[in-house]
Structures are given as C-alpha cells and as structure tokens.
PDB file of N, CA and C in Angstrom:
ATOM      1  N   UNK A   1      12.973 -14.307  19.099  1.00  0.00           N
ATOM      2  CA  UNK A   1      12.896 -13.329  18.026  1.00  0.00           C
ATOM      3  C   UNK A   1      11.740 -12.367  18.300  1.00  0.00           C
ATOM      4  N   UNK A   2      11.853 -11.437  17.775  1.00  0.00           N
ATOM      5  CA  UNK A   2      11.094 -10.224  18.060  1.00  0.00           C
ATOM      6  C   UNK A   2       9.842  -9.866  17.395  1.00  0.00           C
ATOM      7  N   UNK A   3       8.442  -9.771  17.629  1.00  0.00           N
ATOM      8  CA  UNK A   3       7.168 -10.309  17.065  1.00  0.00           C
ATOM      9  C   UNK A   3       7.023  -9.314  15.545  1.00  0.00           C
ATOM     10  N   UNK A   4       7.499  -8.340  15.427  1.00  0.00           N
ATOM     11  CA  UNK A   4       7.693  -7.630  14.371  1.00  0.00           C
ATOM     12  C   UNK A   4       8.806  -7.548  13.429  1.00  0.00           C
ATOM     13  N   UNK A   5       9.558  -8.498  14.075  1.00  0.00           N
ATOM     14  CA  UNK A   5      11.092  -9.467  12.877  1.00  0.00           C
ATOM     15  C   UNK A   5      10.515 -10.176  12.231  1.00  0.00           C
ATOM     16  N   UNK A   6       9.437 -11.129  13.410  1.00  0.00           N
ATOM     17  CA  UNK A   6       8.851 -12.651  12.893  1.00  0.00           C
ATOM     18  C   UNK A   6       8.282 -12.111  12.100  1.00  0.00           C
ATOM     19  N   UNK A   7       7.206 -10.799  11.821  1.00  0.00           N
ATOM     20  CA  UNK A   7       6.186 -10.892  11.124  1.00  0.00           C
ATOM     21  C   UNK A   7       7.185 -10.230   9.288  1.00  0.00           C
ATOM     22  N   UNK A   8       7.952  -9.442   9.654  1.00  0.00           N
ATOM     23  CA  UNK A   8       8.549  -8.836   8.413  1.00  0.00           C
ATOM     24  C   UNK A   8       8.970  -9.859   7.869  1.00  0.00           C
ATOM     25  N   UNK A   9       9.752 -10.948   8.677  1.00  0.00           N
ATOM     26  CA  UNK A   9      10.326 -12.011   8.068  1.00  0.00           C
ATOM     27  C   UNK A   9       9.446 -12.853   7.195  1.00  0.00           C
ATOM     28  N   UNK A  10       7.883 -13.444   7.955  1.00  0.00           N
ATOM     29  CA  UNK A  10       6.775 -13.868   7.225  1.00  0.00           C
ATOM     30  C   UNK A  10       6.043 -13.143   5.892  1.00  0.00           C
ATOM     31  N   UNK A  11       6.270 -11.805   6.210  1.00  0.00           N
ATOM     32  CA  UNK A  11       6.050 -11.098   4.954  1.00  0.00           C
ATOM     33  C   UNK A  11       6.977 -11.341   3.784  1.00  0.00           C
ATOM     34  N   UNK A  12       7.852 -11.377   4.152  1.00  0.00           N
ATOM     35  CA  UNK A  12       9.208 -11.117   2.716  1.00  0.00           C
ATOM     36  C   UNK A  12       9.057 -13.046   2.417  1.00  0.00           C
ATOM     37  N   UNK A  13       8.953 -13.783   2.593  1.00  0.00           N
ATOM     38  CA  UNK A  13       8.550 -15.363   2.336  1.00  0.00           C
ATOM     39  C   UNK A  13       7.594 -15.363   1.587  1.00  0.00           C
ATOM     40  N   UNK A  14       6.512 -14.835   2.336  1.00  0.00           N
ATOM     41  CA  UNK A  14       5.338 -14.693   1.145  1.00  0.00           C
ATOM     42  C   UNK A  14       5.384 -14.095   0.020  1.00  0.00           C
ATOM     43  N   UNK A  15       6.193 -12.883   0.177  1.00  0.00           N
ATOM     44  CA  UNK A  15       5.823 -12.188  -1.142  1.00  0.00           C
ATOM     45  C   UNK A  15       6.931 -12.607  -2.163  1.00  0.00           C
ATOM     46  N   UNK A  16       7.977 -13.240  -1.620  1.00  0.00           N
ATOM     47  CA  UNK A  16       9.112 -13.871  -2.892  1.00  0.00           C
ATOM     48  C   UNK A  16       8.911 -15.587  -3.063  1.00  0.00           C
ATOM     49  N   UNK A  17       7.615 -15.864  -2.412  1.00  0.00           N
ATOM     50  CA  UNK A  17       7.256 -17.270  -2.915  1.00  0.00           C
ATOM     51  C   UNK A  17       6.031 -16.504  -4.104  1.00  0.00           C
ATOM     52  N   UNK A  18       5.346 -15.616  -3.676  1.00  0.00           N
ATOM     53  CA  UNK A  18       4.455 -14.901  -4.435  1.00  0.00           C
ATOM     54  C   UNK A  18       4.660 -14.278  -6.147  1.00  0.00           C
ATOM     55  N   UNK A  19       5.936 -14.035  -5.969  1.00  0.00           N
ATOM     56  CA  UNK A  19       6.938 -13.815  -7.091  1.00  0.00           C
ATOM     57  C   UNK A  19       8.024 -14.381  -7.721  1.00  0.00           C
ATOM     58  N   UNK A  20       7.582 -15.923  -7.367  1.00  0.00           N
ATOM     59  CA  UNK A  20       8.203 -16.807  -8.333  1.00  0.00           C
ATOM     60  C   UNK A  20       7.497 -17.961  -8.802  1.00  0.00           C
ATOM     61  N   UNK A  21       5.662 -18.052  -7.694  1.00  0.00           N
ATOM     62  CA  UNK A  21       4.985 -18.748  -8.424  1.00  0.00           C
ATOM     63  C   UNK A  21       3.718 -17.808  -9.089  1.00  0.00           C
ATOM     64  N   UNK A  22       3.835 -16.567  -9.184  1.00  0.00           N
ATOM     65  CA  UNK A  22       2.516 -16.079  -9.745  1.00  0.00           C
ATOM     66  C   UNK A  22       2.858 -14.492  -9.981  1.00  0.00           C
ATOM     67  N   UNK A  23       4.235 -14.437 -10.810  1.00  0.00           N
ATOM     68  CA  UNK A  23       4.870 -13.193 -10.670  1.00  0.00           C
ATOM     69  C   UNK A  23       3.791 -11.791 -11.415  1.00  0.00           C
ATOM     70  N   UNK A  24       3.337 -12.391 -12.548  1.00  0.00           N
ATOM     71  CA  UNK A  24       2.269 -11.405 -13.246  1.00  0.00           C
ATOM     72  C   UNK A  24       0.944 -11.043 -12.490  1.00  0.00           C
ATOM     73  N   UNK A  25      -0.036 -11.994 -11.344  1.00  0.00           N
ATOM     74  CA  UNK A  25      -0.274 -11.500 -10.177  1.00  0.00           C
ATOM     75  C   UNK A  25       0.215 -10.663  -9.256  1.00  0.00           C
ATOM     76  N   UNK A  26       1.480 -10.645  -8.737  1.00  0.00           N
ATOM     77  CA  UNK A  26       1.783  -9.689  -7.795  1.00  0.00           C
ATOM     78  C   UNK A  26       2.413  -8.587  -8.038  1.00  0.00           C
ATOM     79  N   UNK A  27       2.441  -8.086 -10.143  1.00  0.00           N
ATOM     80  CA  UNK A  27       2.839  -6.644 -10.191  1.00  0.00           C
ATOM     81  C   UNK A  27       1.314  -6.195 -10.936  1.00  0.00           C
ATOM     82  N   UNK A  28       0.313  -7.085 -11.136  1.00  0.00           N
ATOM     83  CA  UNK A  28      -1.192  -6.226 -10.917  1.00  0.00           C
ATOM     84  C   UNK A  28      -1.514  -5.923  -9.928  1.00  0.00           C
ATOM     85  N   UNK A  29      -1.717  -6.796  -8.801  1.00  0.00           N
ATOM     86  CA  UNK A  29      -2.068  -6.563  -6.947  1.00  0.00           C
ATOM     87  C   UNK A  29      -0.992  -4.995  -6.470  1.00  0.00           C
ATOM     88  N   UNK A  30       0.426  -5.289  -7.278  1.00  0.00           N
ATOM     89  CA  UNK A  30       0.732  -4.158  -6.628  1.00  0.00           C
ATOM     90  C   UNK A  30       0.555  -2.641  -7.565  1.00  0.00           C
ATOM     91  N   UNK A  31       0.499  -2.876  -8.847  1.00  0.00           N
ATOM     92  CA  UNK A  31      -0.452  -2.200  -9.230  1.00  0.00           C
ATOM     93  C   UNK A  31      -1.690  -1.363  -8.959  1.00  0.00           C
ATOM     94  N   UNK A  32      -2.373  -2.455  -8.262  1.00  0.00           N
ATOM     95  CA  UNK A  32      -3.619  -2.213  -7.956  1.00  0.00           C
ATOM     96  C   UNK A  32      -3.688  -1.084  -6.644  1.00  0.00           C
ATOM     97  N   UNK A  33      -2.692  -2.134  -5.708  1.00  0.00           N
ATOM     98  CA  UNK A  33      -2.572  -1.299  -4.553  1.00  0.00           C
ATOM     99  C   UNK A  33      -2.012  -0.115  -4.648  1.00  0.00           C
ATOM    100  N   UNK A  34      -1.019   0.340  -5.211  1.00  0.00           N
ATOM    101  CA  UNK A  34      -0.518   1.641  -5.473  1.00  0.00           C
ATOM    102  C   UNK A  34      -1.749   2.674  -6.179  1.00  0.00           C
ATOM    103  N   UNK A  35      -2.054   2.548  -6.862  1.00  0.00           N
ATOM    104  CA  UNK A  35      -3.401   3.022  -7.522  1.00  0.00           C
ATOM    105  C   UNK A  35      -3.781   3.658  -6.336  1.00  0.00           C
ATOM    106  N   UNK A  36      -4.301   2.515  -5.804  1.00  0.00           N
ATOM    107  CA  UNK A  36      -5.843   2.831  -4.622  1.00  0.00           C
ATOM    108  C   UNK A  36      -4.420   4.048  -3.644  1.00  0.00           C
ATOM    109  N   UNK A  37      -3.574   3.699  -2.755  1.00  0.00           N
ATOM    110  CA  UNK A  37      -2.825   4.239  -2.171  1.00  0.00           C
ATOM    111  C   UNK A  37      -3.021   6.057  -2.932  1.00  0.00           C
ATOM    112  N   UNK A  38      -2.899   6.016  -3.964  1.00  0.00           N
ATOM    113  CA  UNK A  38      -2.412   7.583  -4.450  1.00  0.00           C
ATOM    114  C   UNK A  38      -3.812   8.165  -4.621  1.00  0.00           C
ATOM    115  N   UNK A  39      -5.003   7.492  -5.130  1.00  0.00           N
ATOM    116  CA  UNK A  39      -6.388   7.756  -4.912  1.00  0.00           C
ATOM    117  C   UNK A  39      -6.813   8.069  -3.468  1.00  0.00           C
ATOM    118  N   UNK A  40      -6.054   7.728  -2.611  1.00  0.00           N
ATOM    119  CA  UNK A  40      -6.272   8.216  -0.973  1.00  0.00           C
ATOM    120  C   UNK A  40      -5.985   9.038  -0.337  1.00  0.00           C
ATOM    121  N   UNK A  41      -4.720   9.292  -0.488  1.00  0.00           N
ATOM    122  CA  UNK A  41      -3.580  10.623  -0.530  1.00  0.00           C
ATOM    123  C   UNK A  41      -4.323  11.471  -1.152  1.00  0.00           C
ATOM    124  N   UNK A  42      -4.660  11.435  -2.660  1.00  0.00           N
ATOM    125  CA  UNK A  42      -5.438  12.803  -3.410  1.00  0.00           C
ATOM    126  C   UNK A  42      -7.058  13.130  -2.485  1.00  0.00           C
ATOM    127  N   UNK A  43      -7.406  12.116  -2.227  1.00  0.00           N
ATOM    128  CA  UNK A  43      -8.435  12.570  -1.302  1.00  0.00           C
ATOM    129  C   UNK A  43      -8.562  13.245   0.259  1.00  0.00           C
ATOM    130  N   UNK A  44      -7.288  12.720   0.672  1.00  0.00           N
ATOM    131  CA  UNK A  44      -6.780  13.309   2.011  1.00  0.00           C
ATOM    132  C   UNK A  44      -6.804  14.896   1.846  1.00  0.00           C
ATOM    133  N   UNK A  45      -5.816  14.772   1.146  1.00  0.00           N
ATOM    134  CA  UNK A  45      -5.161  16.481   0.441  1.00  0.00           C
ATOM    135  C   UNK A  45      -6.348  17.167  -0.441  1.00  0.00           C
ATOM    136  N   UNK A  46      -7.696  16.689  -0.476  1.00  0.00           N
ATOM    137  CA  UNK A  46      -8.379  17.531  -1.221  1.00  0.00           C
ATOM    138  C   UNK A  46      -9.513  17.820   0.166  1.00  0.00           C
ATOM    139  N   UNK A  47      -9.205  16.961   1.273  1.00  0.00           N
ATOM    140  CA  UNK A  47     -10.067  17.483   2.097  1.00  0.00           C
ATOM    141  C   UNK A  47      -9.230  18.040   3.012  1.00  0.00           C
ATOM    142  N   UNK A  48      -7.975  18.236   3.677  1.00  0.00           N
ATOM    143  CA  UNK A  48      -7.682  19.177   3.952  1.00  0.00           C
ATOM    144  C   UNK A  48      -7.714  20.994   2.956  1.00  0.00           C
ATOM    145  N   UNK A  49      -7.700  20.606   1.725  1.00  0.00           N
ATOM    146  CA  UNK A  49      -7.790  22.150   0.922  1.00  0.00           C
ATOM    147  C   UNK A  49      -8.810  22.555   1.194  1.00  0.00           C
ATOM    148  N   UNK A  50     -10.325  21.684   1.091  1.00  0.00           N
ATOM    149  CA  UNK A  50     -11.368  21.942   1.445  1.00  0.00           C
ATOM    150  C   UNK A  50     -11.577  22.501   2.717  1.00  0.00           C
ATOM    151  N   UNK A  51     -11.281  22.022   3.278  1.00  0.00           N
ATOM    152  CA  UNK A  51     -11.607  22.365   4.907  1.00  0.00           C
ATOM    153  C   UNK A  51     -10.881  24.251   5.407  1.00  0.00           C
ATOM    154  N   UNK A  52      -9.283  23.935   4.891  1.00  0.00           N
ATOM    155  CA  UNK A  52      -8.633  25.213   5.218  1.00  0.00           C
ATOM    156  C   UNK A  52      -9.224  25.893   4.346  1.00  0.00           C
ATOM    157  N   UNK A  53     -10.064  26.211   3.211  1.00  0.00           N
ATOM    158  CA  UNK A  53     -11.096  26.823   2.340  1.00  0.00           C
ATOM    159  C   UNK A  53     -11.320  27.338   3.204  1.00  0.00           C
ATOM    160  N   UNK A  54     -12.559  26.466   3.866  1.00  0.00           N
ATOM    161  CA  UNK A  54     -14.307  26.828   4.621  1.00  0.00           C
ATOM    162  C   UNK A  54     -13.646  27.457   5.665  1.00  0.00           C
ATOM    163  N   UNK A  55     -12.384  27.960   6.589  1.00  0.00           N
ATOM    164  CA  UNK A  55     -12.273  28.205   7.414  1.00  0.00           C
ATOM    165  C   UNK A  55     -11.582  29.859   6.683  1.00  0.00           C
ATOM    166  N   UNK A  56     -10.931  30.008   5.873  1.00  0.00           N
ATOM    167  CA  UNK A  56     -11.126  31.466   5.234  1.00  0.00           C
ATOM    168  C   UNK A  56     -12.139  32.585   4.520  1.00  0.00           C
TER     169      UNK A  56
END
C-alpha cells in the first residue's frame, strides 16, 4: 500500500473513532482549527495588500 493511502487511511480511523468517542471535542478542535485557518488567510491577504501598497 502506498505511504500516503496508509497515512489518509490512519487519518480517517482516528478521526471517526474521534467522533464517536468524544464527538463535542472534535466539532470545538474543528472549530478551533477553522478559526485559526481563516485568521491566516486574512493575514496572508493583508500582507500581500500591504506590500502591493508600498510598491505604488
């Protein structure tokens, strides 16, 4: 099997053992993570505006 099957495969185990013993944990965590994710993006995109600014 292919080392990035094995690992997707190990992922999706975890996260649906994750969501049937601690389901209200893993929609705060993903909560959480989405949060931070779109807080990163807005910072990406505020330093590219910045930057193509300083260069006009």
């Amino acid at each position: 099997m292919d080392t990035k099957k094995l690992i997707g495969v190990v992922v999706i185990v975890f996260l649906g053992f994750w969501m049937f013993t601690d389901p209200n944990g893993l929609a705060v965590s993903a909560k959480s993570a989405g949060s931070e994710a779109w807080s990163l993006t807005e910072q990406a995109f505020r330093g590219v505006i910045d930057f193509l600014g300083a260069l006009g």
